[in-house]
Protein backbone atom coordinates (compact mmCIF):
# COMPACT_ATOMS: atom_id res chain seq x y z
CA UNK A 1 170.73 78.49 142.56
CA UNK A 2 173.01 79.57 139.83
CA UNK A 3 173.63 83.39 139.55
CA UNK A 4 172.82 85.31 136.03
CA UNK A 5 175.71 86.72 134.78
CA UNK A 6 174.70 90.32 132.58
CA UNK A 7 177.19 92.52 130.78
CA UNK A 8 176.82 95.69 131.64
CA UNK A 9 174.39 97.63 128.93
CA UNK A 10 176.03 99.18 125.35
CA UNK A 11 175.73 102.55 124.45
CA UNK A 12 172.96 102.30 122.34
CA UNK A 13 171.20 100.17 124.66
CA UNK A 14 171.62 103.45 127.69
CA UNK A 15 170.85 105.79 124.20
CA UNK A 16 167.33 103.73 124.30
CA UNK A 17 166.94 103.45 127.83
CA UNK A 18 167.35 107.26 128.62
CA UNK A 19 165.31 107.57 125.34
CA UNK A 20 162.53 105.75 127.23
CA UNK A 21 162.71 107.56 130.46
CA UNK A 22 161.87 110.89 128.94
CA UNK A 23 159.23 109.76 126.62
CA UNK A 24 157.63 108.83 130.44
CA UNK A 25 157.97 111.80 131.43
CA UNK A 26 160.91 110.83 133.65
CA UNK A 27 163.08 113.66 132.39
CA UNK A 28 160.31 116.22 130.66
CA UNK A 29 161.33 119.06 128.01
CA UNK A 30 163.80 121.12 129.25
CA UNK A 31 164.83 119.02 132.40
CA UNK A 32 168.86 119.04 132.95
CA UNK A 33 169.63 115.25 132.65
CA UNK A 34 171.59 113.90 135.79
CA UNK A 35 175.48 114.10 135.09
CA UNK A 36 177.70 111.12 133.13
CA UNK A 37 178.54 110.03 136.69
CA UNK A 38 175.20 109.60 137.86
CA UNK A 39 173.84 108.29 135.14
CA UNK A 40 176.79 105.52 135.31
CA UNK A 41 175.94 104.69 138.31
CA UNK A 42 172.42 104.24 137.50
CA UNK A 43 172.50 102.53 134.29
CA UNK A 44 175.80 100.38 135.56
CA UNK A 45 178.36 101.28 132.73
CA UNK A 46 181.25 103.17 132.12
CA UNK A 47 181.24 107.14 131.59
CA UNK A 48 182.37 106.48 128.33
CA UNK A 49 179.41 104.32 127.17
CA UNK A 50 177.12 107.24 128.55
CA UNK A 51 179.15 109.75 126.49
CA UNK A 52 178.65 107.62 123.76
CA UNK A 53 174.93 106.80 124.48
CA UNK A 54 174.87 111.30 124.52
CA UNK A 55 176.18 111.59 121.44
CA UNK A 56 173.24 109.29 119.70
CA UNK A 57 170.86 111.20 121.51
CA UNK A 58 171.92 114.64 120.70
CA UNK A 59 172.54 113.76 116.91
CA UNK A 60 168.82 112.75 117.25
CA UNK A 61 167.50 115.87 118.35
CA UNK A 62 166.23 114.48 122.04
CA UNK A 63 169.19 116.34 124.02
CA UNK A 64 171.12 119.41 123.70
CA UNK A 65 174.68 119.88 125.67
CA UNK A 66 175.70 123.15 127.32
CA UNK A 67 178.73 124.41 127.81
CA UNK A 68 179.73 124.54 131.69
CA UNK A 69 176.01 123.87 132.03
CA UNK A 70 175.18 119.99 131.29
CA UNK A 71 172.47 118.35 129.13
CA UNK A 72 168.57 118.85 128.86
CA UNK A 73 165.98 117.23 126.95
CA UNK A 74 165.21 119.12 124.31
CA UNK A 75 161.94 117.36 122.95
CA UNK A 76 158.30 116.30 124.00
């Protein structure tokens, strides 16, 4: 049986992913969003591609970042 071999996700693929879990209810308004590490190691990228998959989500109104604090949804 021949294994599957899957790149790990692009930002904008983790952007629509984490997009998904709060319109679930997942992560609801206001929640504090795991941190870039955690969410690595769920999603199975780099920190990087979650930064990058942040900053699409933020421009988009969905997340806000705090300084010192972390990130929360921002949006029903």
């Amino acid at each position: 049986m021949e294994e599957e071999f899957r790149l790990p996700p692009t930002y904008k693929e983790v952007a629509e992913l984490i997009r998904a879990e709060i319109d679930k209810g997942t992560w609801p308004y206001g929640t504090q969003l795991p941190s870039a590490s955690e969410l690595s190691d769920m999603y199975g990228t780099s920190i990087t591609t979650i930064h990058r998959a942040m900053k699409i989500l933020i421009t988009a109104g969905d997340v806000v970042g705090r300084q010192g604090r972390g990130r929360f949804v921002t949006r029903r």
